[in-house]
C-alpha atoms as a PDB file:
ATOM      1  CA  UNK A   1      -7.654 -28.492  16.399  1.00  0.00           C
ATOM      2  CA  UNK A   2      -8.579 -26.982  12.712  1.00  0.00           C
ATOM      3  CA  UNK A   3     -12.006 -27.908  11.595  1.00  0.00           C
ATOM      4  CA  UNK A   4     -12.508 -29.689   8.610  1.00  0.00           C
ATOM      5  CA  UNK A   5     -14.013 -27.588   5.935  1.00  0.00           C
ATOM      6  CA  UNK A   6     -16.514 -28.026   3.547  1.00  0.00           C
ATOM      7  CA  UNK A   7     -16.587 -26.294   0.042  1.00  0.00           C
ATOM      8  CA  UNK A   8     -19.624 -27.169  -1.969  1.00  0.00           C
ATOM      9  CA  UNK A   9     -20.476 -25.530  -5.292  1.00  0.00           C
ATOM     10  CA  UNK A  10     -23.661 -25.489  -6.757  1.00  0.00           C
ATOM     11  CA  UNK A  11     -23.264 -25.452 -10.674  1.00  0.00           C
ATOM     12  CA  UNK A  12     -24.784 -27.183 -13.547  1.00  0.00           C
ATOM     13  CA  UNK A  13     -23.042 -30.503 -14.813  1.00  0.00           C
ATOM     14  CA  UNK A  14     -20.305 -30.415 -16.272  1.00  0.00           C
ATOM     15  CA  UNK A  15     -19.161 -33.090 -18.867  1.00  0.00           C
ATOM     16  CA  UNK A  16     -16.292 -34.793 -18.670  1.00  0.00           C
ATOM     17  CA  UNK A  17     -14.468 -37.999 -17.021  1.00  0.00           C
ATOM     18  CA  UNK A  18     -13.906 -36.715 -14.200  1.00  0.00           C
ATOM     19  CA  UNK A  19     -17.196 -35.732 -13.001  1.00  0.00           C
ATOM     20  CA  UNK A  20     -18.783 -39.331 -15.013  1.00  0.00           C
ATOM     21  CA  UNK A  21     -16.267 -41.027 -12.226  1.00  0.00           C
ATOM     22  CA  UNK A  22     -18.546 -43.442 -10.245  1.00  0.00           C
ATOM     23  CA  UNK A  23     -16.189 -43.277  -7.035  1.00  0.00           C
ATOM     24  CA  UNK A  24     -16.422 -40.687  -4.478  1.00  0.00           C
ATOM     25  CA  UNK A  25     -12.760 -39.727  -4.089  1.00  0.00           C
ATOM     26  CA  UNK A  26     -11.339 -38.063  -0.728  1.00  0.00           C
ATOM     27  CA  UNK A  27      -9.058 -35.154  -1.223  1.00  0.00           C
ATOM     28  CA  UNK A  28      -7.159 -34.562   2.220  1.00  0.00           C
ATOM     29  CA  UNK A  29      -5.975 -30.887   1.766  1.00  0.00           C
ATOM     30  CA  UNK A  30      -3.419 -29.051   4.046  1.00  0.00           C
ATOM     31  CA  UNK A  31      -3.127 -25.498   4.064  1.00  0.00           C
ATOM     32  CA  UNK A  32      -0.080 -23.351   5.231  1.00  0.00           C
ATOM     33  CA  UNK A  33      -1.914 -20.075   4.916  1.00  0.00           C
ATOM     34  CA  UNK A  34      -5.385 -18.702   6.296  1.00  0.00           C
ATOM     35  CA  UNK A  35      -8.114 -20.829   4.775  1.00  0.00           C
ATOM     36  CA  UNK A  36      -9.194 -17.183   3.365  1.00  0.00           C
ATOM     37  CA  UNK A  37      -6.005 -16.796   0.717  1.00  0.00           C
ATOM     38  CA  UNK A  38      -7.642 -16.135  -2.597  1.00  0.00           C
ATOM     39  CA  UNK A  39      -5.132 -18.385  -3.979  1.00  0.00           C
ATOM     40  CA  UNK A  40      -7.070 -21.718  -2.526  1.00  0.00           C
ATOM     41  CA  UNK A  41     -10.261 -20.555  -4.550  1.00  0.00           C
ATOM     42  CA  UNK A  42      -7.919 -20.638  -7.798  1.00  0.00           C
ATOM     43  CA  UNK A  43      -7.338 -24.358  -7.136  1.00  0.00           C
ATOM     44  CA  UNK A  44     -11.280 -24.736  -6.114  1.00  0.00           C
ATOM     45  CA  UNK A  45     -11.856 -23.023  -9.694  1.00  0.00           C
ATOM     46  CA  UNK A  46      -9.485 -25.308 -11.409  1.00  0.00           C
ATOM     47  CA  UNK A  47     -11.308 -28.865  -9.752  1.00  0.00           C
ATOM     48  CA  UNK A  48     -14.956 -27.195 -10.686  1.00  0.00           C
ATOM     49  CA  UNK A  49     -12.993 -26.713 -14.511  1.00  0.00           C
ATOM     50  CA  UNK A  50     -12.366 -30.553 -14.497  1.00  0.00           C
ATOM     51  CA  UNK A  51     -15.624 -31.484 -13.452  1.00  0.00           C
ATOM     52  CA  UNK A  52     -15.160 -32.334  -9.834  1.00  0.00           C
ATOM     53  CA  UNK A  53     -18.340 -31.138  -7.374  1.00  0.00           C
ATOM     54  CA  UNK A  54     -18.231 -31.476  -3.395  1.00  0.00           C
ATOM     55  CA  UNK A  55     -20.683 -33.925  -2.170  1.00  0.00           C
ATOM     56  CA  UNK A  56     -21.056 -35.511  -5.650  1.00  0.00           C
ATOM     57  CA  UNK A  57     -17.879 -37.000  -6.744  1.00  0.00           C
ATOM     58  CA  UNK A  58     -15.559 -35.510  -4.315  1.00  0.00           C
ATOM     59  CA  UNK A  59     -15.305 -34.919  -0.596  1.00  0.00           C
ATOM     60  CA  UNK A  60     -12.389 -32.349   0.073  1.00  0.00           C
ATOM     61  CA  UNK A  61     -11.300 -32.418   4.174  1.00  0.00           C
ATOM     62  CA  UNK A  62      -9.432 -29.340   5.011  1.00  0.00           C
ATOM     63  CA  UNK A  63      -7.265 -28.671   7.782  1.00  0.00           C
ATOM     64  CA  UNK A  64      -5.328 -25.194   7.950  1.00  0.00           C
ATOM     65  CA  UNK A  65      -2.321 -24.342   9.806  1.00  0.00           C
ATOM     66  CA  UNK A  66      -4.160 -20.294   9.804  1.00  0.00           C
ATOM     67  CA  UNK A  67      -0.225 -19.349   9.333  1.00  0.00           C
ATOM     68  CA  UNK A  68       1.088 -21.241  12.119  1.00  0.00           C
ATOM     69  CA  UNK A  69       3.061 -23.459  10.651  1.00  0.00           C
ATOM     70  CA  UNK A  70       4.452 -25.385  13.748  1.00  0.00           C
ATOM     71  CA  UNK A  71       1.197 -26.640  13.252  1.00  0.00           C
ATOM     72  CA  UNK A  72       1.669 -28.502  10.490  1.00  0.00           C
ATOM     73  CA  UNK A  73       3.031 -31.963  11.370  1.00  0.00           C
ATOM     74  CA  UNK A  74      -0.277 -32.795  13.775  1.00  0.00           C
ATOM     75  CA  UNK A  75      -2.375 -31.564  11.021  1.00  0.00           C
ATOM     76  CA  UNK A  76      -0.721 -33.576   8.289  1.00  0.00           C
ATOM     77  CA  UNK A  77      -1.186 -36.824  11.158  1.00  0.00           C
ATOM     78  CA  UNK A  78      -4.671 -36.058  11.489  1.00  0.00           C
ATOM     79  CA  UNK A  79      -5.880 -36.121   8.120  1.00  0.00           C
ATOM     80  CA  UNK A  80      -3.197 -39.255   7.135  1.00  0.00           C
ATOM     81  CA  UNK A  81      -5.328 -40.959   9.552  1.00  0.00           C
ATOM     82  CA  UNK A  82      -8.375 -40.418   7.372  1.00  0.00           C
ATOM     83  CA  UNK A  83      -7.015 -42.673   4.505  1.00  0.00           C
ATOM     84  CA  UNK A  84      -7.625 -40.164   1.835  1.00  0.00           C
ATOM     85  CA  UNK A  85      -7.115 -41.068  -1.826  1.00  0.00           C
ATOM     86  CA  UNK A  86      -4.340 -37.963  -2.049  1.00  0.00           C
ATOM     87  CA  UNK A  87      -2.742 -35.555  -0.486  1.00  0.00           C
ATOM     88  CA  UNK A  88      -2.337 -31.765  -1.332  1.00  0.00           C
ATOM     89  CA  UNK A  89      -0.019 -29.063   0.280  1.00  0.00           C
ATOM     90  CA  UNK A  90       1.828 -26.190  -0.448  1.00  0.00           C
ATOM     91  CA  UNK A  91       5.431 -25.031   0.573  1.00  0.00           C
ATOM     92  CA  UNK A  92       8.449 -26.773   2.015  1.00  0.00           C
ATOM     93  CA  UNK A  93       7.134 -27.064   5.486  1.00  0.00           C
ATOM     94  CA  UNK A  94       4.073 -28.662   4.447  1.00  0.00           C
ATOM     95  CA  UNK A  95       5.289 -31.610   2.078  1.00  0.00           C
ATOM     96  CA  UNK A  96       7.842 -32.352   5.169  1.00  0.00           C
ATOM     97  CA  UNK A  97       4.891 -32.694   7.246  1.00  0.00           C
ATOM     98  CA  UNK A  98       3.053 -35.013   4.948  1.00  0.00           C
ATOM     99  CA  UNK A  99       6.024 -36.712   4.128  1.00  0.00           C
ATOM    100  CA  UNK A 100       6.859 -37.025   7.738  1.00  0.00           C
ATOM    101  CA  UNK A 101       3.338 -38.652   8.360  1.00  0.00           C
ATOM    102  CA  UNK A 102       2.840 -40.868   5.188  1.00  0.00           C
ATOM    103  CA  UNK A 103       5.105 -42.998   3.000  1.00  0.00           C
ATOM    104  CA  UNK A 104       2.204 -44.447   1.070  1.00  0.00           C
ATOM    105  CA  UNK A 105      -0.760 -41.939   0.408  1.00  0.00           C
ATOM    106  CA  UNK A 106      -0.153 -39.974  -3.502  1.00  0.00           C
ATOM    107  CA  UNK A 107       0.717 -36.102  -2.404  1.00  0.00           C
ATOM    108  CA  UNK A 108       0.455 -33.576  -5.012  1.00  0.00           C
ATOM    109  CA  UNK A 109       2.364 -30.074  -4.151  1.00  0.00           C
ATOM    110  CA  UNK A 110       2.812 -26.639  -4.869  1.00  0.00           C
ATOM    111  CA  UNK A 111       6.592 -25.057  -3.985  1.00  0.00           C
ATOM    112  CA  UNK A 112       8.587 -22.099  -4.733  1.00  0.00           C
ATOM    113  CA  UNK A 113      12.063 -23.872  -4.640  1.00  0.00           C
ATOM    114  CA  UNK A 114      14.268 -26.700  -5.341  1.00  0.00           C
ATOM    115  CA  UNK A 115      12.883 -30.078  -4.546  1.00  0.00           C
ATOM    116  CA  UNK A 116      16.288 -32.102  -4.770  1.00  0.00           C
ATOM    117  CA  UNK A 117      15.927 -33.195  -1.449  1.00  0.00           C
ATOM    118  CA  UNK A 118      12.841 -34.663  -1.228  1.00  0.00           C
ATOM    119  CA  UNK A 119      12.332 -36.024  -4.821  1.00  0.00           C
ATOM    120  CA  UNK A 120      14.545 -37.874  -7.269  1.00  0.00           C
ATOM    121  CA  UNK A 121      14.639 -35.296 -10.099  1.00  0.00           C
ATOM    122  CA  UNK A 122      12.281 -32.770 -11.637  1.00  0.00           C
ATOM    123  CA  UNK A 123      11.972 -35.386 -14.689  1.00  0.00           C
ATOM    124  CA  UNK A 124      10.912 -38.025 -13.154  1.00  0.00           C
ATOM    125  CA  UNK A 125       9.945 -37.417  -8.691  1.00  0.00           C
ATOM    126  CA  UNK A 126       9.701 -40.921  -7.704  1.00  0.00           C
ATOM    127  CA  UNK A 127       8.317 -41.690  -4.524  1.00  0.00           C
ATOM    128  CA  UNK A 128       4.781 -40.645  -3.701  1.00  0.00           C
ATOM    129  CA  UNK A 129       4.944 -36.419  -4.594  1.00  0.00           C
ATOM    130  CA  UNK A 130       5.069 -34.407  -7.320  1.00  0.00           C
ATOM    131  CA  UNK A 131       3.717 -31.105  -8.356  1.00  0.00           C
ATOM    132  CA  UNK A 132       4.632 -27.647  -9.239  1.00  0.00           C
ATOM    133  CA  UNK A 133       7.144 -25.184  -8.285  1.00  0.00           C
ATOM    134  CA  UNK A 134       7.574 -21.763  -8.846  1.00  0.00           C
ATOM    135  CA  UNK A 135      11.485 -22.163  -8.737  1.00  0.00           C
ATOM    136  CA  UNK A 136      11.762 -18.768  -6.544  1.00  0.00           C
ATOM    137  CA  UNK A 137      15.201 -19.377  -5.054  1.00  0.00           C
ATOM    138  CA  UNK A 138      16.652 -19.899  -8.940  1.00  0.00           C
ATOM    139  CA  UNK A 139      15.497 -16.068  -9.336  1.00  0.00           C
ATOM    140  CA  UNK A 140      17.526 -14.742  -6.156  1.00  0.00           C
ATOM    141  CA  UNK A 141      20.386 -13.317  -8.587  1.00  0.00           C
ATOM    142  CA  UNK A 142      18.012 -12.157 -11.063  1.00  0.00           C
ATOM    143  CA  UNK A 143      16.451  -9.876  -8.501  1.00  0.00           C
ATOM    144  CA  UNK A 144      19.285  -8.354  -7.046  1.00  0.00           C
ATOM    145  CA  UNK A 145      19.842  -7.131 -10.275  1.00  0.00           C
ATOM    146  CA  UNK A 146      16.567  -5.442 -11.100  1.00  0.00           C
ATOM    147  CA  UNK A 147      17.097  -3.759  -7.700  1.00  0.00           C
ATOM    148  CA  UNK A 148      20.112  -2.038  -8.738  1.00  0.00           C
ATOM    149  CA  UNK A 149      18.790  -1.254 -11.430  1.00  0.00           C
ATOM    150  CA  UNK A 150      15.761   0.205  -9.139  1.00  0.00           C
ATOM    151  CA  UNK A 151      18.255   1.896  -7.430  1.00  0.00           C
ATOM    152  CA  UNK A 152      21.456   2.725  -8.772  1.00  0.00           C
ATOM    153  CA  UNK A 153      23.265   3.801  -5.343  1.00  0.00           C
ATOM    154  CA  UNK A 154      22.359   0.560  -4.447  1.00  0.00           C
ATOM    155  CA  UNK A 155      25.176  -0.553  -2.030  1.00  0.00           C
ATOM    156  CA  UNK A 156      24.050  -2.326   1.484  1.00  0.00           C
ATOM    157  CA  UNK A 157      20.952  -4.541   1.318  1.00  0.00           C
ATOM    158  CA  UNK A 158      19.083  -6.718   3.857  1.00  0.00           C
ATOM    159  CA  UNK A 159      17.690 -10.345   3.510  1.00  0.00           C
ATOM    160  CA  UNK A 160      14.827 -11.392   5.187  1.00  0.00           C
ATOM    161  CA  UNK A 161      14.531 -15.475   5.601  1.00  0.00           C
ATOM    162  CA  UNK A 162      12.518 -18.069   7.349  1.00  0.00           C
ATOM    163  CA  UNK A 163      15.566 -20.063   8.227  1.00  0.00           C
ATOM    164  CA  UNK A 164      12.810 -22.668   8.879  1.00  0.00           C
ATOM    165  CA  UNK A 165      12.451 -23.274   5.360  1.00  0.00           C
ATOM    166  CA  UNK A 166      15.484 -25.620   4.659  1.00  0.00           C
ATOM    167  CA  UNK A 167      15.917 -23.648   0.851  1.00  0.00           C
ATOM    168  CA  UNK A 168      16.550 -20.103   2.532  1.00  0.00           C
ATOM    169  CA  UNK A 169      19.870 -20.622   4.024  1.00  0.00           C
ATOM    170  CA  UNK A 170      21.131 -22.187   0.614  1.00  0.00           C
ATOM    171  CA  UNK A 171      19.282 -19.279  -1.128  1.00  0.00           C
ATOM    172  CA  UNK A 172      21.038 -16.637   0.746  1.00  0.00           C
ATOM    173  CA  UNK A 173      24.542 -18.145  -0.080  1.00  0.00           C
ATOM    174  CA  UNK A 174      23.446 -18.380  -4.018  1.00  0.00           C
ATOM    175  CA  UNK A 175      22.569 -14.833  -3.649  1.00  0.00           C
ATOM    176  CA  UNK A 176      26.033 -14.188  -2.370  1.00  0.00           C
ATOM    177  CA  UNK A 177      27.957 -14.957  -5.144  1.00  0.00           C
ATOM    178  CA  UNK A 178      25.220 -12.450  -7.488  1.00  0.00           C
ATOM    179  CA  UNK A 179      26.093  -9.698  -4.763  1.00  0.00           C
ATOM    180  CA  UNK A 180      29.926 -10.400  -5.111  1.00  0.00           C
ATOM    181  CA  UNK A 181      29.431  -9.443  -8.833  1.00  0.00           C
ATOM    182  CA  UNK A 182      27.405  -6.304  -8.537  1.00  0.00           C
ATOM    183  CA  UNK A 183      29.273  -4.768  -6.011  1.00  0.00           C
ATOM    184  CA  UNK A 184      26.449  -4.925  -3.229  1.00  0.00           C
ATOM    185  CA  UNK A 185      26.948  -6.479   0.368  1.00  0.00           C
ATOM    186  CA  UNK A 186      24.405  -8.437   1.760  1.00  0.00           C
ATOM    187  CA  UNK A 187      23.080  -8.671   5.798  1.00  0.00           C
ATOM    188  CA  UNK A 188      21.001 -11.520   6.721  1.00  0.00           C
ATOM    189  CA  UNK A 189      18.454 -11.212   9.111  1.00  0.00           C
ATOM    190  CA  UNK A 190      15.891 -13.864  10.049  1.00  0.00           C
ATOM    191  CA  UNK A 191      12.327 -14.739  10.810  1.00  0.00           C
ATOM    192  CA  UNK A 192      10.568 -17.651  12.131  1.00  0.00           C
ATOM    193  CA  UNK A 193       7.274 -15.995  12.944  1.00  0.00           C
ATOM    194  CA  UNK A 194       5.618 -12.798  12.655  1.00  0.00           C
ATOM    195  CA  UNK A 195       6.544 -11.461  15.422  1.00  0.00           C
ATOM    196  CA  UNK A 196      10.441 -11.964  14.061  1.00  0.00           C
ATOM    197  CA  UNK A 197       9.675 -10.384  11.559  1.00  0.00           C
ATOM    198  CA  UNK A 198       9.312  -6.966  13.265  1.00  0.00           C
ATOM    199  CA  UNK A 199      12.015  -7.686  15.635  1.00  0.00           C
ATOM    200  CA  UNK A 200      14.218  -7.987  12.312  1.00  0.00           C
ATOM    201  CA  UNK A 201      12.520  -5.062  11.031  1.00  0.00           C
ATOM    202  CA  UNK A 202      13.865  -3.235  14.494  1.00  0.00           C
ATOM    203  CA  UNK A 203      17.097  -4.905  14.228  1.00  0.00           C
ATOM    204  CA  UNK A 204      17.429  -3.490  10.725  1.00  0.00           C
ATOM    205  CA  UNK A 205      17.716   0.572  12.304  1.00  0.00           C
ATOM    206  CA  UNK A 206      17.440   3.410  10.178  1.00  0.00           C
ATOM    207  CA  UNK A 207      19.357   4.391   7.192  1.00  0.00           C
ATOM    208  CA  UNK A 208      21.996   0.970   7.560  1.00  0.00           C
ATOM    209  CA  UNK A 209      20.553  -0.262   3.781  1.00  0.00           C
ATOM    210  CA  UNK A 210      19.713   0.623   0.434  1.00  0.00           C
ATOM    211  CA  UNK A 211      17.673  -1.813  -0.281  1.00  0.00           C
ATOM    212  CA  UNK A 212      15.695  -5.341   0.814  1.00  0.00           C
ATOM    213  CA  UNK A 213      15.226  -8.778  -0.391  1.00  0.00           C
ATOM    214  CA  UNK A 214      12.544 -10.662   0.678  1.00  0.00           C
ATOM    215  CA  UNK A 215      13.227 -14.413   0.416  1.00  0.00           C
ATOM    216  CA  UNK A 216       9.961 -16.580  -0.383  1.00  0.00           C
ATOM    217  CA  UNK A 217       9.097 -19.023   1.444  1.00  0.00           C
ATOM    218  CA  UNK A 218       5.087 -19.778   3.162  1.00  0.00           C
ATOM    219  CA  UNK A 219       5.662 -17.268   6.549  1.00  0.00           C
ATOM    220  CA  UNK A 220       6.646 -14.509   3.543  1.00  0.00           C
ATOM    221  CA  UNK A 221       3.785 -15.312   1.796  1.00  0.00           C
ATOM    222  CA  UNK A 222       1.139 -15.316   4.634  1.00  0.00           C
ATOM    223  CA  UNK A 223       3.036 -12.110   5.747  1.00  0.00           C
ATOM    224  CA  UNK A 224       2.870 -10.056   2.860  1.00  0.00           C
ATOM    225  CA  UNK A 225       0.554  -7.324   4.063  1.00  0.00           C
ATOM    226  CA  UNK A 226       2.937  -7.191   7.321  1.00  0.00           C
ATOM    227  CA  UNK A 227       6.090  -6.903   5.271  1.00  0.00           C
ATOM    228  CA  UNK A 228       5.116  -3.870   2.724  1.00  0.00           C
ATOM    229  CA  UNK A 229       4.072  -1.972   5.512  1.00  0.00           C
ATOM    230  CA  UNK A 230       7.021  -2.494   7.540  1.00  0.00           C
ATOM    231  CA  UNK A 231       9.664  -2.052   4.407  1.00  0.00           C
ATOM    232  CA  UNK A 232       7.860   1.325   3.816  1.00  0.00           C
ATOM    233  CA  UNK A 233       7.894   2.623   7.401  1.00  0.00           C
ATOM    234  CA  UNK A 234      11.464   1.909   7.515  1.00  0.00           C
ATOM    235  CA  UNK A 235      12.144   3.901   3.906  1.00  0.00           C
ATOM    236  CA  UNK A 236      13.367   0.671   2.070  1.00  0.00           C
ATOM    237  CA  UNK A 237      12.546  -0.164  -1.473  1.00  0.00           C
ATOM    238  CA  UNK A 238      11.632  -3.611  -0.940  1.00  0.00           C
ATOM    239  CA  UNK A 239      11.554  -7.001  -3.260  1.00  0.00           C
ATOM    240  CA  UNK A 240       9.249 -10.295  -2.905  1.00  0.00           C
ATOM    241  CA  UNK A 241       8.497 -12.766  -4.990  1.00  0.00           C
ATOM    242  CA  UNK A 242       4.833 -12.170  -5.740  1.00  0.00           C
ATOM    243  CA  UNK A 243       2.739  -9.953  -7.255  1.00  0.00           C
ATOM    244  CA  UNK A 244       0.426  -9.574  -3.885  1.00  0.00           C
ATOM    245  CA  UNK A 245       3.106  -7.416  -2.258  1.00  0.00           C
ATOM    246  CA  UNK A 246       3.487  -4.779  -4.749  1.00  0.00           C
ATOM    247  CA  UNK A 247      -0.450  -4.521  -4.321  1.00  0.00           C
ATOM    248  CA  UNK A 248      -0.183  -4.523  -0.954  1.00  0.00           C
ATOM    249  CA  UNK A 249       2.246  -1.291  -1.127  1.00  0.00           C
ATOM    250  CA  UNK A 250       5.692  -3.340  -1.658  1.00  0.00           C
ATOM    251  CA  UNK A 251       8.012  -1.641  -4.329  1.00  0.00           C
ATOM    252  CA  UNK A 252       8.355  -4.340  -6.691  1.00  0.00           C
ATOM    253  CA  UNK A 253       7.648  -8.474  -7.196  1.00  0.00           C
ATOM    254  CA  UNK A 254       9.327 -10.885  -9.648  1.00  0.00           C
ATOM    255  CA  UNK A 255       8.335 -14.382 -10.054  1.00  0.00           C
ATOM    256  CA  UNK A 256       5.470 -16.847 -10.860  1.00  0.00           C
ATOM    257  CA  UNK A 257       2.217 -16.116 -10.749  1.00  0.00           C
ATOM    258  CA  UNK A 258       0.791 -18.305  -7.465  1.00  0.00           C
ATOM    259  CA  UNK A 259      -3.029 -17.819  -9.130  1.00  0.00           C
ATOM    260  CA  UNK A 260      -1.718 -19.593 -12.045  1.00  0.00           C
ATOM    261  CA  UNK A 261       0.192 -22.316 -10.469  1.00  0.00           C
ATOM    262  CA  UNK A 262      -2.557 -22.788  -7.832  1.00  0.00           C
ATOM    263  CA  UNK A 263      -5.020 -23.482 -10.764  1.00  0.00           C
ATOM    264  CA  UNK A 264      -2.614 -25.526 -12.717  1.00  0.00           C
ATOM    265  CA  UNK A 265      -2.264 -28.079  -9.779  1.00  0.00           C
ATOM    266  CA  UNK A 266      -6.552 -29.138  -9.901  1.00  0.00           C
ATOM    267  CA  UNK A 267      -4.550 -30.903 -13.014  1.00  0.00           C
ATOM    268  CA  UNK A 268      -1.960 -32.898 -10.708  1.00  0.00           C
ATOM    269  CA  UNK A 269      -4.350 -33.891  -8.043  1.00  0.00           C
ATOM    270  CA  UNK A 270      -7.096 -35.102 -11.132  1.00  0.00           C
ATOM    271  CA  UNK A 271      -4.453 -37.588 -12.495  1.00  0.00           C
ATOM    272  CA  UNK A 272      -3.233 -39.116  -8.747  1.00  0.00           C
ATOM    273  CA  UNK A 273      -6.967 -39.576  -8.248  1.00  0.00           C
ATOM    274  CA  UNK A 274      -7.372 -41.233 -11.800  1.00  0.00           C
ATOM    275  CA  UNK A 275      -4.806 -43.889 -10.951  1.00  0.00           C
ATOM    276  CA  UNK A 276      -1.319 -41.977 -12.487  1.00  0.00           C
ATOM    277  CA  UNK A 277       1.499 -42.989 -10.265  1.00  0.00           C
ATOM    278  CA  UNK A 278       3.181 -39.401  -8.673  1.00  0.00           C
ATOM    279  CA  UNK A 279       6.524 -40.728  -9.275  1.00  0.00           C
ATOM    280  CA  UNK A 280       6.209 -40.754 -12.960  1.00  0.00           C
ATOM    281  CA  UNK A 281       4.823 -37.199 -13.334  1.00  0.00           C
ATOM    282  CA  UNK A 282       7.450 -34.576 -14.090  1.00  0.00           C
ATOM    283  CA  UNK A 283       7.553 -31.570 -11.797  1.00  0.00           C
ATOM    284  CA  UNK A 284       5.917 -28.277 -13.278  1.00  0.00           C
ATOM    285  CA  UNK A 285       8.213 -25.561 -14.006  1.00  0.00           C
ATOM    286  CA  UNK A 286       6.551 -22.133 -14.782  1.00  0.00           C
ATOM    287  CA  UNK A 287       7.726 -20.704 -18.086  1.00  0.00           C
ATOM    288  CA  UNK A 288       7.029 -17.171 -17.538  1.00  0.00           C
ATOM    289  CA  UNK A 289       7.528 -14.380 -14.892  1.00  0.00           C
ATOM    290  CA  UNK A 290       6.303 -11.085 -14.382  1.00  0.00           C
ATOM    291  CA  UNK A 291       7.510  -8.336 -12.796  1.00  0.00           C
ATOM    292  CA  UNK A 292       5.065  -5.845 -10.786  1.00  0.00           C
ATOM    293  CA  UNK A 293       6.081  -2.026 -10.014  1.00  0.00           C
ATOM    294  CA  UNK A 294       4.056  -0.372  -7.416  1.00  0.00           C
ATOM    295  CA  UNK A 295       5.090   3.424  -8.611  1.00  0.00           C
ATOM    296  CA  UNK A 296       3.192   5.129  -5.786  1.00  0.00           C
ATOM    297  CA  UNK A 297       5.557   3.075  -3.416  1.00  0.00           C
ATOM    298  CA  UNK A 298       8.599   4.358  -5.533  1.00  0.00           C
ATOM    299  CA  UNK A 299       7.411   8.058  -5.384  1.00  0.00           C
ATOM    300  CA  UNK A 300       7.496   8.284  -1.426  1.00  0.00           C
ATOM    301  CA  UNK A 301      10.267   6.210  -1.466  1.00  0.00           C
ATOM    302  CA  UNK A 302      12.098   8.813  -3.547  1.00  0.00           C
ATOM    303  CA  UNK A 303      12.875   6.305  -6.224  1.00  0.00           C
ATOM    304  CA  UNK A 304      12.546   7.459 -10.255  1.00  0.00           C
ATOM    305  CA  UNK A 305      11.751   3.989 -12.001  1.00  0.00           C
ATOM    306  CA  UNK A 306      13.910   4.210 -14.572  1.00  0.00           C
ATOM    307  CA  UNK A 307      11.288   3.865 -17.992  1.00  0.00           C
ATOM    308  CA  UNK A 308      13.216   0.913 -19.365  1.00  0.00           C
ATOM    309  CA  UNK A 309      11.643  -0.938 -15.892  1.00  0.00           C
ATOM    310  CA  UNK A 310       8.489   0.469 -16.826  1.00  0.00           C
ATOM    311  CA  UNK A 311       8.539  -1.048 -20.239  1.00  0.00           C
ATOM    312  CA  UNK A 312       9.687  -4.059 -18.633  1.00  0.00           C
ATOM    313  CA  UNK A 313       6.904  -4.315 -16.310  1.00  0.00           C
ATOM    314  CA  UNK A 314       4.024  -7.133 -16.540  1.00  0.00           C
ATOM    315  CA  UNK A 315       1.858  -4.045 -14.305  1.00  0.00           C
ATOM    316  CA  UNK A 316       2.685  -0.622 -13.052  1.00  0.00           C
ATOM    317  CA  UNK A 317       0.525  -0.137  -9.868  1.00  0.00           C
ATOM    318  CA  UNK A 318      -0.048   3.779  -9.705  1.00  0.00           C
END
């Protein structure tokens, strides 16, 4: 079983309501990736920002899934039975899990798709969660494009999915219909774990595609590293959803920045622990996405980014 653990930062006061709050509030947290991801120290930064200090006005219990995210439902269990004042989680397979062990306890989350089935509308949740989302599945044409524009011979491409995320499959359909209009034909292939993930890779062969799609869900995410090293051993020009696999050798990223929204949700959790009801807090869509080239990737891969990408580009990793 995960260890709870303890983040304490030693700072000078900071004014504000938050940290003037007499109560010690309990912040259960459950983490889909390695407790390590340098996206959980953006939401760390963003509680120190509104005042909040472990051991002082805050206790925050941790319990990470390390990337195994069959994990999650005993995890979410455990720390429901420590009656904390909220909830927070990232991705679809952790708010299932939460939601799966509470019906009562405020959950604040962070999620890269549609949230239709598990909230009453972006407006206004309902219920006990709200939170942010990155809306990554609404971007699924939008990249397709940009890869044909990456590569204009563009013809047979592969999808990767966790059809454990209960988005992907709908995802893959959406991204159908964007195929249908630019000519391209679409494989799926999926991936439950990581060792699926290089079993697709296999399955894949040599020379079949043009081009890959990752589809973003939290096994992507955790697997980043994994997946730009396999999608340049295999010769494919490759596209994810965040900036962290162009930089770790991917060809290209478009979406939300998870830093940003990471940091953005210290906001959420400070008004469920203030009293706000979650059901009357609209659901955070980002209003901006960049796109990240990795042109050292694109010169072994043979590809010349055309400079209209380039001009495009939020960062050109050389």
């Amino acid at each position: 079983m995960a260890a709870a653990i303890a983040f304490v930062w030693c700072v000078m006061p900071v004014a504000g309501e938050a940290q003037q709050a007499a109560k010690m509030y309990r912040l259960a947290w459950l983490q889909t990736a390695p407790s390590s991801n340098p996206i959980y120290r953006d939401f760390l930064d963003g509680m120190h920002a509104l005042g909040y200090v472990e051991g002082k006005n805050i206790e925050i219990v941790v319990r990470s899934a390390q990337g195994q995210l069959d994990k999650l439902p005993a995890l979410a269990r455990e720390l429901v039975s420590l009656h904390p004042d909220a909830i927070f989680t990232g991705a679809d397979q952790g708010l299932r899990a939460v939601k799966d062990a509470t019906d009562t306890i405020p959950i604040v989350v962070v999620v890269c798709d549609p949230l239709d089935a598990l909230i009453a509308s972006i407006a206004r949740p309902g219920g006990k969660a709200t939170g942010l989302t990155c809306i990554a599945s609404e971007l699924a044409s939008k990249r397709l494009q940009l890869m044909k524009e990456l590569v204009p011979s563009l013809g047979s491409v592969a999808v990767l999915y966790n059809p454990g995320d209960h988005n992907k499959l709908p995802e893959y359909r959406q991204m159908q219909s964007a195929a249908q209009k630019l000519g391209l034909t679409l494989t799926a292939f999926e991936a439950r774990s990581a060792d699926e993930i290089d079993k697709a890779f296999a399955d894949m062969g040599d020379g079949r595609f043009q081009g890959l799609v990752i589809l973003t869900d939290a096994l992507m995410v955790i697997e980043e590293k994994r997946l730009a090293e396999r999608a340049l051993g295999k010769k494919l020009p490759a596209m994810f959803g965040f900036r962290e696999f162009a930089e770790a050798g991917g060809l290209v990223s478009y979406g939300a920045s998870l830093h940003h929204t990471y940091r953005q949700a210290a906001g959420f959790v400070d008004k469920i622990l203030h009293g706000a009801d979650p059901g009357s807090i609209p659901i955070e869509q980002p209003t901006r996405f960049e796109m990240v080239i990795n042109q050292k990737a694109a010169m072994s891969l043979g590809i010349a980014v055309p400079p209209s990408l380039l001009a495009l580009s939020d960062d050109v990793i050389e």
